[in-house]
C-alpha atoms as a PDB file:
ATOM      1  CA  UNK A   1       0.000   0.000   0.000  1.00  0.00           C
ATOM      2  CA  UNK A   2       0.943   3.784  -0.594  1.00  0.00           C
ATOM      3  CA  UNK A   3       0.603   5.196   2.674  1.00  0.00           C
ATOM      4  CA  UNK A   4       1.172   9.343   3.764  1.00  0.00           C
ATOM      5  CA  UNK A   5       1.534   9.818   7.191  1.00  0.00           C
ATOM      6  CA  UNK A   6       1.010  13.358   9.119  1.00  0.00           C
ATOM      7  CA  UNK A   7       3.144  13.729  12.371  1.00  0.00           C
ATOM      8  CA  UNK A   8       6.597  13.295  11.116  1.00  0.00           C
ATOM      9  CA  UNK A   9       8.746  11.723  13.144  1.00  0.00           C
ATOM     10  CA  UNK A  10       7.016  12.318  17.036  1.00  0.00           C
ATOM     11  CA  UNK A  11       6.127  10.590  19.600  1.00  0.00           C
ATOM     12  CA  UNK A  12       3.776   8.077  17.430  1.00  0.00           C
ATOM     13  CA  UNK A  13       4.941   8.902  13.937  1.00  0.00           C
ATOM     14  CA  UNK A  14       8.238   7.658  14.386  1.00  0.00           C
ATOM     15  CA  UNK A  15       7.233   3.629  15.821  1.00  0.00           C
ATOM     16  CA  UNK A  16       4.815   4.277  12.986  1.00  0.00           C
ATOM     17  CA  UNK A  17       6.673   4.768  10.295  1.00  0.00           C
ATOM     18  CA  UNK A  18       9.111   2.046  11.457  1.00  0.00           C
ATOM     19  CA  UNK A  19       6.451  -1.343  11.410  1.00  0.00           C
ATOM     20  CA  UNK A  20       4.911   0.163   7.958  1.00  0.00           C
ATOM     21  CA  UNK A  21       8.279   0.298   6.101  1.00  0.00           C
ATOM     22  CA  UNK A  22       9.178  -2.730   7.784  1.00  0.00           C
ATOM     23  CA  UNK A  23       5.964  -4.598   6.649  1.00  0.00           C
ATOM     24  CA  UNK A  24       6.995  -3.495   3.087  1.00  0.00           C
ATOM     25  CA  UNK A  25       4.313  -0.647   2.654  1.00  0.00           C
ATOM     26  CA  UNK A  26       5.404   2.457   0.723  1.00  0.00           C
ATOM     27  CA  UNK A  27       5.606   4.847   3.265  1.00  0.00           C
ATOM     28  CA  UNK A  28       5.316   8.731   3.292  1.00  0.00           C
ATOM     29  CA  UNK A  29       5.841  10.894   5.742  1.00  0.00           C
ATOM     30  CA  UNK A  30       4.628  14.802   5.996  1.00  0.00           C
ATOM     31  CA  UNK A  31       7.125  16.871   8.266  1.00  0.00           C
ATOM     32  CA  UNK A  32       7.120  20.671   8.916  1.00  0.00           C
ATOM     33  CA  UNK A  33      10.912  20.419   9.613  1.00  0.00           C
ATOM     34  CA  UNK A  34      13.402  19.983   6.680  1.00  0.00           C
ATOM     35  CA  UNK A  35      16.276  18.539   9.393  1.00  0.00           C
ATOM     36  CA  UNK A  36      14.187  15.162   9.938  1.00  0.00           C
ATOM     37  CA  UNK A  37      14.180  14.534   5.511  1.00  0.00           C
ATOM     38  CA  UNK A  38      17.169  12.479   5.755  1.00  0.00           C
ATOM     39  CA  UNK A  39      15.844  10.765   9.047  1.00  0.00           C
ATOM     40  CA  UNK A  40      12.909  10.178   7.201  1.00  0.00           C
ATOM     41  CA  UNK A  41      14.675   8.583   4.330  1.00  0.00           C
ATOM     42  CA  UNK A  42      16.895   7.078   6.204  1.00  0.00           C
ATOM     43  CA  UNK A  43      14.182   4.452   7.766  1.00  0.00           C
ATOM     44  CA  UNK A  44      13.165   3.679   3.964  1.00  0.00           C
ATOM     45  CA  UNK A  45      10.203   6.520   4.223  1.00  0.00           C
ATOM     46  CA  UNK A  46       9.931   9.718   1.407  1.00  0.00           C
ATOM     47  CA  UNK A  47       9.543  12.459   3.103  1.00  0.00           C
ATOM     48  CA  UNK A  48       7.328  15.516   2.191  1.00  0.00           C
ATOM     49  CA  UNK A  49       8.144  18.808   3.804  1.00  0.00           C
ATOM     50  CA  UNK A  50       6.073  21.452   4.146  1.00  0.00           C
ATOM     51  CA  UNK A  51       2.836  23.020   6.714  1.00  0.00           C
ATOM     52  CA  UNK A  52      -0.158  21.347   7.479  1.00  0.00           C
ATOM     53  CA  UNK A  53      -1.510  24.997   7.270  1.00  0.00           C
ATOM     54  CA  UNK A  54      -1.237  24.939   3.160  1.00  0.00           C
ATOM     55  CA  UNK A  55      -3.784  23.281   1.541  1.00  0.00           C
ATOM     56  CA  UNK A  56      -2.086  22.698  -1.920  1.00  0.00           C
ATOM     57  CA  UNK A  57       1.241  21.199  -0.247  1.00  0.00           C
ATOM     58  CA  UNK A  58      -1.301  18.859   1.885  1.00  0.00           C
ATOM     59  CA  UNK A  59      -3.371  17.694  -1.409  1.00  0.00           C
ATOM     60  CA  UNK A  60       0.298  16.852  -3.464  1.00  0.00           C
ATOM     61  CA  UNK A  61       1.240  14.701  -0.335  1.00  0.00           C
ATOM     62  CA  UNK A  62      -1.647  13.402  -0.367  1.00  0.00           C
ATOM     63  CA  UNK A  63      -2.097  12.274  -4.117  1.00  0.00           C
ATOM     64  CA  UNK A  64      -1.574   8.858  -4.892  1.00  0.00           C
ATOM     65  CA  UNK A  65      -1.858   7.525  -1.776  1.00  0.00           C
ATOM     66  CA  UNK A  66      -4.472   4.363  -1.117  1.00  0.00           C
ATOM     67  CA  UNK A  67      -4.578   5.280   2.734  1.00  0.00           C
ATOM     68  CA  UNK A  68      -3.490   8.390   5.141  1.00  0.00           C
ATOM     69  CA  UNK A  69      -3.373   8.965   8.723  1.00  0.00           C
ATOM     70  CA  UNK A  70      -4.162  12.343   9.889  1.00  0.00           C
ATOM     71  CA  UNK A  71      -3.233  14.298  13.156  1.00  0.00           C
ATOM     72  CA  UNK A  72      -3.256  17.159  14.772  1.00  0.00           C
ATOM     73  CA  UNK A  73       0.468  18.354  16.062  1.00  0.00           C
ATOM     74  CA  UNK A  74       0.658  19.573  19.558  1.00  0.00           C
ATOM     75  CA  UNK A  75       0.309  23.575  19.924  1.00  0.00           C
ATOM     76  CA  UNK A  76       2.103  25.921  22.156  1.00  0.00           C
ATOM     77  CA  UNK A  77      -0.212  26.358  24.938  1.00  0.00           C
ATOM     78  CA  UNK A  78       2.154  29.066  26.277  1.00  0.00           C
ATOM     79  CA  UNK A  79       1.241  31.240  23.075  1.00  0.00           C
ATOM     80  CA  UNK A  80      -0.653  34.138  24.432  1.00  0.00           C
ATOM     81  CA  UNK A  81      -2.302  34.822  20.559  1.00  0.00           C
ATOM     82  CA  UNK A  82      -3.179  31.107  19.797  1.00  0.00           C
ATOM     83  CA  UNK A  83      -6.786  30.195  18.953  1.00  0.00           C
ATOM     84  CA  UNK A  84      -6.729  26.325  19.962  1.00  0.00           C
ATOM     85  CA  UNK A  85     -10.532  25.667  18.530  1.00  0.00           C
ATOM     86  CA  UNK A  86      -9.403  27.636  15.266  1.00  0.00           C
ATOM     87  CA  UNK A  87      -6.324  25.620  14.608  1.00  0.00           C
ATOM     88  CA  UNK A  88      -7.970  22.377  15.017  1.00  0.00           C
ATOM     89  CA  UNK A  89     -10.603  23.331  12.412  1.00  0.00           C
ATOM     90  CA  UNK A  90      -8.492  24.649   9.988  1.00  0.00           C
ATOM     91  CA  UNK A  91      -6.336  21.523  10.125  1.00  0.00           C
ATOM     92  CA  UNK A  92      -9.030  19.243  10.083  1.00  0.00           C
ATOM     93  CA  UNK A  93     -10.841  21.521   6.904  1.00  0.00           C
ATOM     94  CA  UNK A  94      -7.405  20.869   4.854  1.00  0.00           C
ATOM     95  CA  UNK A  95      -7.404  17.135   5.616  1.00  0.00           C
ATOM     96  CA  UNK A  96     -11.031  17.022   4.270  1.00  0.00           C
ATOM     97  CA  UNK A  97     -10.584  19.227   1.349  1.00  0.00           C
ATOM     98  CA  UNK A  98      -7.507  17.588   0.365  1.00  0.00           C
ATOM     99  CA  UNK A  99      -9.012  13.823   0.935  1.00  0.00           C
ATOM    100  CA  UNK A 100     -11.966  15.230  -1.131  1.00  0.00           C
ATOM    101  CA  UNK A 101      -9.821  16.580  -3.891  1.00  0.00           C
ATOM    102  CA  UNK A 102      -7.756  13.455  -4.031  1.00  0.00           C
ATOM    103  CA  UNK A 103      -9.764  10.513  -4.303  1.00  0.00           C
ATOM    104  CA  UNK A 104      -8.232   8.976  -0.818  1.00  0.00           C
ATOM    105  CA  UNK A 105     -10.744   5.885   0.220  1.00  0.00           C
ATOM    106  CA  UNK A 106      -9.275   5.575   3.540  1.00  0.00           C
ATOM    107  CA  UNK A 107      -8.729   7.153   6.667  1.00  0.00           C
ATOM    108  CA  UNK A 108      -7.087   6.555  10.066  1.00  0.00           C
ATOM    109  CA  UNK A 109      -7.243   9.972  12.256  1.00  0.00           C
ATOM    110  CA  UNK A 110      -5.964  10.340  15.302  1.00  0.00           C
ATOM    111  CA  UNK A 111      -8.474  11.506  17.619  1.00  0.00           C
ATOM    112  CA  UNK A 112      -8.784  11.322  21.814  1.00  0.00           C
ATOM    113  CA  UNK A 113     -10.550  10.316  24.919  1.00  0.00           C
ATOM    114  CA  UNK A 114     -13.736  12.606  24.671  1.00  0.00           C
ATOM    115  CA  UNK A 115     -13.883  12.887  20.769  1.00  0.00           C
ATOM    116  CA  UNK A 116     -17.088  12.449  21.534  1.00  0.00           C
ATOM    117  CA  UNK A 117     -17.911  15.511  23.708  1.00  0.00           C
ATOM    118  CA  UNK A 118     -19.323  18.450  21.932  1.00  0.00           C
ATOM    119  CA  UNK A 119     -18.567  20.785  25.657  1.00  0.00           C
ATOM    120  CA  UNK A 120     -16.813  19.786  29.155  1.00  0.00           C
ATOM    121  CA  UNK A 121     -13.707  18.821  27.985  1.00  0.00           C
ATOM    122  CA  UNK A 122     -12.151  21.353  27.737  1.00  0.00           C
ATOM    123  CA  UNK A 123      -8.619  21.342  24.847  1.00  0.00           C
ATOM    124  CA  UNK A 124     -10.006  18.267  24.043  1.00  0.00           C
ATOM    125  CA  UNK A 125     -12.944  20.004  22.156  1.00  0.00           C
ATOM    126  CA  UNK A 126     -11.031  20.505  18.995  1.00  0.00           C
ATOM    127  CA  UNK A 127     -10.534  17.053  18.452  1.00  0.00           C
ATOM    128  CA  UNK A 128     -14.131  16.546  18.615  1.00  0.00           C
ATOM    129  CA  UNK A 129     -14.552  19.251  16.120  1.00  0.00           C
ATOM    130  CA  UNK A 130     -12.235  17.157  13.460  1.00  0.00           C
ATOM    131  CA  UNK A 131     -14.000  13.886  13.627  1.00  0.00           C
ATOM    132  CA  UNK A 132     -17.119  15.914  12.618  1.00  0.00           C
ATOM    133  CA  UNK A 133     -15.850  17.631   9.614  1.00  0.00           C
ATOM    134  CA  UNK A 134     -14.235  14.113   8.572  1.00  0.00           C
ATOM    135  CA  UNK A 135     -17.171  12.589   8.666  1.00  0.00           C
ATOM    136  CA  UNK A 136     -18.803  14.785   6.449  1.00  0.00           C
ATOM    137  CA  UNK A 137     -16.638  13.217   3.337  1.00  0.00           C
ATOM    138  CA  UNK A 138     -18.729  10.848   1.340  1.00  0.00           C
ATOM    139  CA  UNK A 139     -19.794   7.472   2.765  1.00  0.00           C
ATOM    140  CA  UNK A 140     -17.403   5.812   0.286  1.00  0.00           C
ATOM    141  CA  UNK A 141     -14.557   7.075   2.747  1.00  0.00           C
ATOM    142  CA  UNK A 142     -13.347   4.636   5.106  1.00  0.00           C
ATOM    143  CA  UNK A 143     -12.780   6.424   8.464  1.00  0.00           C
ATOM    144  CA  UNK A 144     -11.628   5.460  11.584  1.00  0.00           C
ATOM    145  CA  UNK A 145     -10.986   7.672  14.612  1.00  0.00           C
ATOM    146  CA  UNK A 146      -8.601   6.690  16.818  1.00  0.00           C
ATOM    147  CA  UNK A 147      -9.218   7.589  20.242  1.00  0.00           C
ATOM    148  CA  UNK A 148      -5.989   7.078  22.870  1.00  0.00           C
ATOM    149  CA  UNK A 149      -6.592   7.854  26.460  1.00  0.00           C
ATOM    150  CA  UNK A 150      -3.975   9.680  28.570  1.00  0.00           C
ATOM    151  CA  UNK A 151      -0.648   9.948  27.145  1.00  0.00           C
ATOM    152  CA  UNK A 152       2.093   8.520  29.704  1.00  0.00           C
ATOM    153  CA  UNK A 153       4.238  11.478  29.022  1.00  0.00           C
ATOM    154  CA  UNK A 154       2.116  13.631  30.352  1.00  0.00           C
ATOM    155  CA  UNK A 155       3.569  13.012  33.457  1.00  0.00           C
ATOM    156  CA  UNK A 156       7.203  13.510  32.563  1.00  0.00           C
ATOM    157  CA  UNK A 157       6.184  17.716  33.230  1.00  0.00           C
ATOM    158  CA  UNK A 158       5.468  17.084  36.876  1.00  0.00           C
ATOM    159  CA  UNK A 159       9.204  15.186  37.623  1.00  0.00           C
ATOM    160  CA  UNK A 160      10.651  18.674  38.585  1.00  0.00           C
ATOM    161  CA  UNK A 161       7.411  18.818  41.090  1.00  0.00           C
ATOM    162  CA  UNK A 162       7.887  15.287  42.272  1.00  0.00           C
ATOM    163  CA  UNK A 163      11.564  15.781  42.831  1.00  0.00           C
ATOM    164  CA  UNK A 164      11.461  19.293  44.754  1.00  0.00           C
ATOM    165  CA  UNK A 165       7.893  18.562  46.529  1.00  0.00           C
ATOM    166  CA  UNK A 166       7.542  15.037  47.188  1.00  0.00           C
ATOM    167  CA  UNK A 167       4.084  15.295  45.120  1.00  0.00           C
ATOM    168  CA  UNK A 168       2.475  15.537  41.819  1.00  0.00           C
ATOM    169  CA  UNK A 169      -0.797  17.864  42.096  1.00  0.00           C
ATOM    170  CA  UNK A 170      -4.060  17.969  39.961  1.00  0.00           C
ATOM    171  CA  UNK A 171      -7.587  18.458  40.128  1.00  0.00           C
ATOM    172  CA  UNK A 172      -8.000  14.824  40.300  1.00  0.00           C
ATOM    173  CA  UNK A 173      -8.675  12.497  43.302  1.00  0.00           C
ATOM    174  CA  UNK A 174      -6.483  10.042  44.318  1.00  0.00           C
ATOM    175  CA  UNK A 175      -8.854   7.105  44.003  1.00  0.00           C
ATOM    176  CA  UNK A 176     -10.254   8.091  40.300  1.00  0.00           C
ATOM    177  CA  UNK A 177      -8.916   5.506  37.951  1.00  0.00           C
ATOM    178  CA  UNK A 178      -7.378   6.598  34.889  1.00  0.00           C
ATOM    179  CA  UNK A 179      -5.982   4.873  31.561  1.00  0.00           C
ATOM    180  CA  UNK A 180      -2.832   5.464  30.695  1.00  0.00           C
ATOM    181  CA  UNK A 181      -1.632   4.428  26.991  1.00  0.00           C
ATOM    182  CA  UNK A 182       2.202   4.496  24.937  1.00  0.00           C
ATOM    183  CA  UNK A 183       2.474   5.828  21.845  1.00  0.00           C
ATOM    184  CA  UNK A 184       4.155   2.472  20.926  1.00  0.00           C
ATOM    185  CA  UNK A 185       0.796   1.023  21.486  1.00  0.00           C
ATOM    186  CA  UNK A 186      -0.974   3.573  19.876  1.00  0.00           C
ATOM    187  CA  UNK A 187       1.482   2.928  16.725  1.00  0.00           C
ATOM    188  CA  UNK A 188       0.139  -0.608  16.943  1.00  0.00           C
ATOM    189  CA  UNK A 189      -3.246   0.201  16.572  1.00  0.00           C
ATOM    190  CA  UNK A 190      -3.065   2.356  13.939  1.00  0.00           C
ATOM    191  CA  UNK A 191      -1.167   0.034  12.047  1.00  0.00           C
ATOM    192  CA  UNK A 192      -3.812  -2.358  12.376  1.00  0.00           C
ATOM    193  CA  UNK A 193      -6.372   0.051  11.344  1.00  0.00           C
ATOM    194  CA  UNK A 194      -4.634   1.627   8.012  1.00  0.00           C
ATOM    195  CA  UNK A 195      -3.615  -1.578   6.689  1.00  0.00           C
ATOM    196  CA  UNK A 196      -7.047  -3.239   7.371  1.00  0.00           C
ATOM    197  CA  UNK A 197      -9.168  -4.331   4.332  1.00  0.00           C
ATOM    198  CA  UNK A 198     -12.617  -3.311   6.191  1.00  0.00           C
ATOM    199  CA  UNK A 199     -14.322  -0.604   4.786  1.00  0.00           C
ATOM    200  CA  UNK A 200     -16.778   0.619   7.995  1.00  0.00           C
ATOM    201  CA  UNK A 201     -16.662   3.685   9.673  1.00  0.00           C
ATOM    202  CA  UNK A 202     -15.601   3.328  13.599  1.00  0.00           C
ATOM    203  CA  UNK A 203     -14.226   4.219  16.800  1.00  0.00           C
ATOM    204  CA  UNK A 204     -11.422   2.821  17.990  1.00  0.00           C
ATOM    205  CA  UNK A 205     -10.480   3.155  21.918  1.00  0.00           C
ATOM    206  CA  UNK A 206      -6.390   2.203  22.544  1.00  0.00           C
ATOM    207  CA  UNK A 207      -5.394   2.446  26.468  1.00  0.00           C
ATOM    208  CA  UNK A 208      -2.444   0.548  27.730  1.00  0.00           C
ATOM    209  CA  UNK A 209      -3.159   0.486  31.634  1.00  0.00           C
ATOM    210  CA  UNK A 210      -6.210   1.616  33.800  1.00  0.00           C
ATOM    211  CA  UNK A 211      -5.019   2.947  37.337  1.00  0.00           C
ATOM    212  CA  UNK A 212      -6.131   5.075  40.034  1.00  0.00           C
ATOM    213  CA  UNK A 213      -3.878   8.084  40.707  1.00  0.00           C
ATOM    214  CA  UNK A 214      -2.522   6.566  44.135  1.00  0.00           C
ATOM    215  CA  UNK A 215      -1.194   3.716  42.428  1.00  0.00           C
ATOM    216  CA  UNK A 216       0.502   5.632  40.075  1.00  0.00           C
ATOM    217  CA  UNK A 217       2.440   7.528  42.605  1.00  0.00           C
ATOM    218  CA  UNK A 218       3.193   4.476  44.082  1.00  0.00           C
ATOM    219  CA  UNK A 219       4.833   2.839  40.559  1.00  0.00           C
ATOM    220  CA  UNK A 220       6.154   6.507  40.085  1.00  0.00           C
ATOM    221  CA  UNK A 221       7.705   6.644  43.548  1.00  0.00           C
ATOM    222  CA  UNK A 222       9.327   2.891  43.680  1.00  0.00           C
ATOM    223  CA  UNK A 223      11.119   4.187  40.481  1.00  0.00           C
ATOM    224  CA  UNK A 224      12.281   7.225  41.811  1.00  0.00           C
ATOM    225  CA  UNK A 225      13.563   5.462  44.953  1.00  0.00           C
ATOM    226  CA  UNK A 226      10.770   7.789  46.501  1.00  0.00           C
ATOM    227  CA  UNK A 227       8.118   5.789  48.613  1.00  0.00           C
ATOM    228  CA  UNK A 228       7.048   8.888  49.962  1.00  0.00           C
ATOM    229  CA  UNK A 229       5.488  10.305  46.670  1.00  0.00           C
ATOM    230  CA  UNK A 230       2.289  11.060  47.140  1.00  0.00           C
ATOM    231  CA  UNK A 231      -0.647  12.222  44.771  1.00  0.00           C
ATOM    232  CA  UNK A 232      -2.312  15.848  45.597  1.00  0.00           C
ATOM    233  CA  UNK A 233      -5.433  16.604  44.718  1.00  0.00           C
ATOM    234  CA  UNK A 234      -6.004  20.281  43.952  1.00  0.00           C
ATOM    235  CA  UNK A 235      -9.235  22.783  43.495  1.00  0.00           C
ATOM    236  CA  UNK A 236      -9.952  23.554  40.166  1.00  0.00           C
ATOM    237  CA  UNK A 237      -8.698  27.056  40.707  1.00  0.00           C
ATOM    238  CA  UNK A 238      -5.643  26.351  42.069  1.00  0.00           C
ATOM    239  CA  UNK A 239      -4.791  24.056  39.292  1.00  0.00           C
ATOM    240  CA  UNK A 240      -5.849  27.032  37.100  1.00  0.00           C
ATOM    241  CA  UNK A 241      -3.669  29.393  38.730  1.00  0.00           C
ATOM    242  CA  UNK A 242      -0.959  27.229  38.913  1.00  0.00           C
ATOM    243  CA  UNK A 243      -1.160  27.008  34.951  1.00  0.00           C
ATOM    244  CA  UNK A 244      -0.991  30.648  34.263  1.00  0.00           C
ATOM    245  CA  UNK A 245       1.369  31.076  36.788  1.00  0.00           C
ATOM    246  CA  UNK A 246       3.483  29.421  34.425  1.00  0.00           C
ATOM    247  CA  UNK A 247       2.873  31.447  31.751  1.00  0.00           C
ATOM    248  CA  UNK A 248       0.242  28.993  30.112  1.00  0.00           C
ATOM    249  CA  UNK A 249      -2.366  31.044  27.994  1.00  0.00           C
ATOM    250  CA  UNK A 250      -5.247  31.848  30.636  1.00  0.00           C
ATOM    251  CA  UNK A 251      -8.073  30.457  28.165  1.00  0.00           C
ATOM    252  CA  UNK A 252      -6.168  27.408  27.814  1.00  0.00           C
ATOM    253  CA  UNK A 253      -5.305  27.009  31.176  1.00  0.00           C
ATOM    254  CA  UNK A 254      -9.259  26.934  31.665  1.00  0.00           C
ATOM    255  CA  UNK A 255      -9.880  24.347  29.223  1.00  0.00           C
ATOM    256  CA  UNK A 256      -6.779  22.198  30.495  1.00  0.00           C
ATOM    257  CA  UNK A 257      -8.300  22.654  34.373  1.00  0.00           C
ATOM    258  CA  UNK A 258     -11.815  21.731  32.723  1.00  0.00           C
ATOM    259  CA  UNK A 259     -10.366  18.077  30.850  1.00  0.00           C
ATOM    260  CA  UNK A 260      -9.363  17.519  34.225  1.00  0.00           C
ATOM    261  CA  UNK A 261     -11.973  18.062  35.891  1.00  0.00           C
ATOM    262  CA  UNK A 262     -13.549  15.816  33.570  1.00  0.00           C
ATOM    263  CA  UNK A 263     -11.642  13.037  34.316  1.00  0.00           C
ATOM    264  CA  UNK A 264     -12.294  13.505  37.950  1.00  0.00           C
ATOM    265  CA  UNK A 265     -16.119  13.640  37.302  1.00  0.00           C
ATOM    266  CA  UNK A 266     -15.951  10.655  34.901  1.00  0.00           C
ATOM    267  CA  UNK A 267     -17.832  12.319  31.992  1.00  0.00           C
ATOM    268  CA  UNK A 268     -14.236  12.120  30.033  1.00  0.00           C
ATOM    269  CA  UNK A 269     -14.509   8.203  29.797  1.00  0.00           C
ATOM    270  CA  UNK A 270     -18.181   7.780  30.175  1.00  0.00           C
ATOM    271  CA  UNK A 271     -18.300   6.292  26.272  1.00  0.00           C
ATOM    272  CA  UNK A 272     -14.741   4.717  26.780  1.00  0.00           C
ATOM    273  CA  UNK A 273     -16.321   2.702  29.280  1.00  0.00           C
ATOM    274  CA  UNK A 274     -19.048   1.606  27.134  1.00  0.00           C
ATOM    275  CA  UNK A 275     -16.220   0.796  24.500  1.00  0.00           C
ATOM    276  CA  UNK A 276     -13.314  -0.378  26.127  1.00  0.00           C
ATOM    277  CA  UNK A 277     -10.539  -1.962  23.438  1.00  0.00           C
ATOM    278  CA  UNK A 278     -10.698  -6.154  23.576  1.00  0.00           C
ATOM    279  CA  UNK A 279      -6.891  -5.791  24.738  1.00  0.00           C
ATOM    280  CA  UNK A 280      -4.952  -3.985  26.513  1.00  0.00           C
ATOM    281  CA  UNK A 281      -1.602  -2.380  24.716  1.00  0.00           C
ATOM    282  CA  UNK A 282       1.655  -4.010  25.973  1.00  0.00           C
ATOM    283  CA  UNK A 283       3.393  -0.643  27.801  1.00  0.00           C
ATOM    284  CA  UNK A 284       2.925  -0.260  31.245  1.00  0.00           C
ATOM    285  CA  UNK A 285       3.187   2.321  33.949  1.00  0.00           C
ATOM    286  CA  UNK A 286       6.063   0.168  34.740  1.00  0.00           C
ATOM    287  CA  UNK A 287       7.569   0.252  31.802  1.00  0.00           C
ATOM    288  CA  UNK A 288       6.510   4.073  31.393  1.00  0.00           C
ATOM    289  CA  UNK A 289       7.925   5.021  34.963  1.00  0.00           C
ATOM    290  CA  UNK A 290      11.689   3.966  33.784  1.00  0.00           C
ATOM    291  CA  UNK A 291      11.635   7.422  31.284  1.00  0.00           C
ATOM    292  CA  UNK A 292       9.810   9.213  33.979  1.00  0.00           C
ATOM    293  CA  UNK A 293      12.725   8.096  36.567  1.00  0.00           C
ATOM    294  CA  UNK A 294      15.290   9.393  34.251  1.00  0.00           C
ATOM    295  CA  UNK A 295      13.999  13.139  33.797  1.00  0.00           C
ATOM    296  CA  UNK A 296      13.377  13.319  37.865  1.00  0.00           C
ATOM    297  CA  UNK A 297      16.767  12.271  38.256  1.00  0.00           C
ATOM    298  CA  UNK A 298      17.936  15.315  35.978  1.00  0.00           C
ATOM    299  CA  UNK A 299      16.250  17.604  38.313  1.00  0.00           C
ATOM    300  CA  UNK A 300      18.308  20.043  40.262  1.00  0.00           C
END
């Protein structure tokens, strides 16, 4: 299969790109940065680099291609001028118009916990937003959304906290379970999904490990040679504060505090739970604790 890949070579793009080439698929991959071309080429991939933002570079990488995964990179949240909501559409509007103009039959798009959530979750919202002008294309379009639940990494921002504090603080109690996932499972699954000969439309759920937040402090702390980490849990306006303390954009801040909050109220993974994947991924918070062990021991 001809396959173009958005997401160059990150966090999932890179596994990605790997187990296509290496199943013999012809593999390209869209990047924003000319330094990763010869990284690109150098796994066997062609890169194509350009911005997501321009809609005639998208259609050319496009063309040709009998599948494409779409995704939305990560923004700055720490840009005080950056419409979240607006990026997300205008992304998602060049995917569609360039799918449209193409012919492309099928697509895997990387979605999140809470796709399905039209309000209350907060930066997740533009996700949401995406699915729905995706599935506008034409029923002969093969779509399916791929929904991860909470990155591991996510954690590696509060090592510095751990480290200095002796806690990791959110909005969320201690004894709300969570699922974690790895991009390398993620990679999996959407491996699975491009190279699939079903044509249906569908949701696809990929978590690696469900956990409440005291037993990931525990995994966290063991790791750390900490047994005193604990997990605090946080008012929403402290978190909130906290954020823009940082310099985080305020209205971001809000909608980050919000997901959160989300989580902690269980409306985040009210579907998920109605649609939990038939397997587990292979990563664990074990596994995942290892990285997070190595950036809290590079803490001052």
């Amino acid at each position: 299969m001809k396959i173009t890949l958005t997401g160059s070579l990150g966090h999932i793009g890179k596994p990605l790109t790997q187990e296509l080439v290496q199943k013999g698929h012809s593999v390209t991959v869209i990047s924003s940065n000319s330094e990763k071309q010869k990284d690109i080429e150098a796994m066997g991939a062609i890169a194509e680099i350009g911005s997501l933002e321009d809609l005639d570079f998208i259609t050319s990488a496009f063309t040709g291609a009998d599948a494409v995964y779409s995704m939305v990179p990560p923004a700055n949240y720490f840009d005080q001028t950056l419409d979240l909501l607006g990026y997300y559409r205008r992304l998602g509007s060049n995917y569609a118009q360039a799918i449209k103009q193409t012919g492309v039959k099928k697509v895997v798009n990387l979605s999140t916990i809470g796709g399905h959530l039209d309000k209350g979750n907060g930066i997740l919202r533009g996700a949401h937003h995406v699915e729905n002008i995706l599935n506008e294309l034409s029923s002969d379009v093969t779509i399916t959304h791929i929904r991860p639940t909470e990155f591991y990494y996510n954690l590696l921002p509060q090592a510095h906290t751990a480290k200095a504090s002796g806690f990791i603080a959110s909005n969320i109690g201690g004894e709300v379970v969570n699922a974690w996932v790895s991009p390398l499972d993620i990679a999996r699954a959407i491996t699975e999904e491009v190279t699939s000969s079903l044509t249906e439309r569908k949701i696809r759920y990929v978590a690696s490990e469900e956990l409440t937040y005291n037993e990931l402090a525990v995994i966290l702390g063991k790791a750390t040679d900490n047994p005193d980490l604990k997990w605090l849990t946080i008012t929403d306006e402290q978190m909130q504060n906290g954020l823009e303390t940082a310099g985080m954009q305020p209205k971001i801040a809000a909608g980050l505090t919000e997901m959160c909050a989300s989580i902690n109220s269980g409306l985040l993974y009210e579907h998920y739970n109605l649609n939990k994947p038939m397997e587990m991924g292979k990563v664990k918070m074990k596994d995942f604790a290892k990285e997070f062990a190595q950036v809290y021991n590079a803490q001052s």
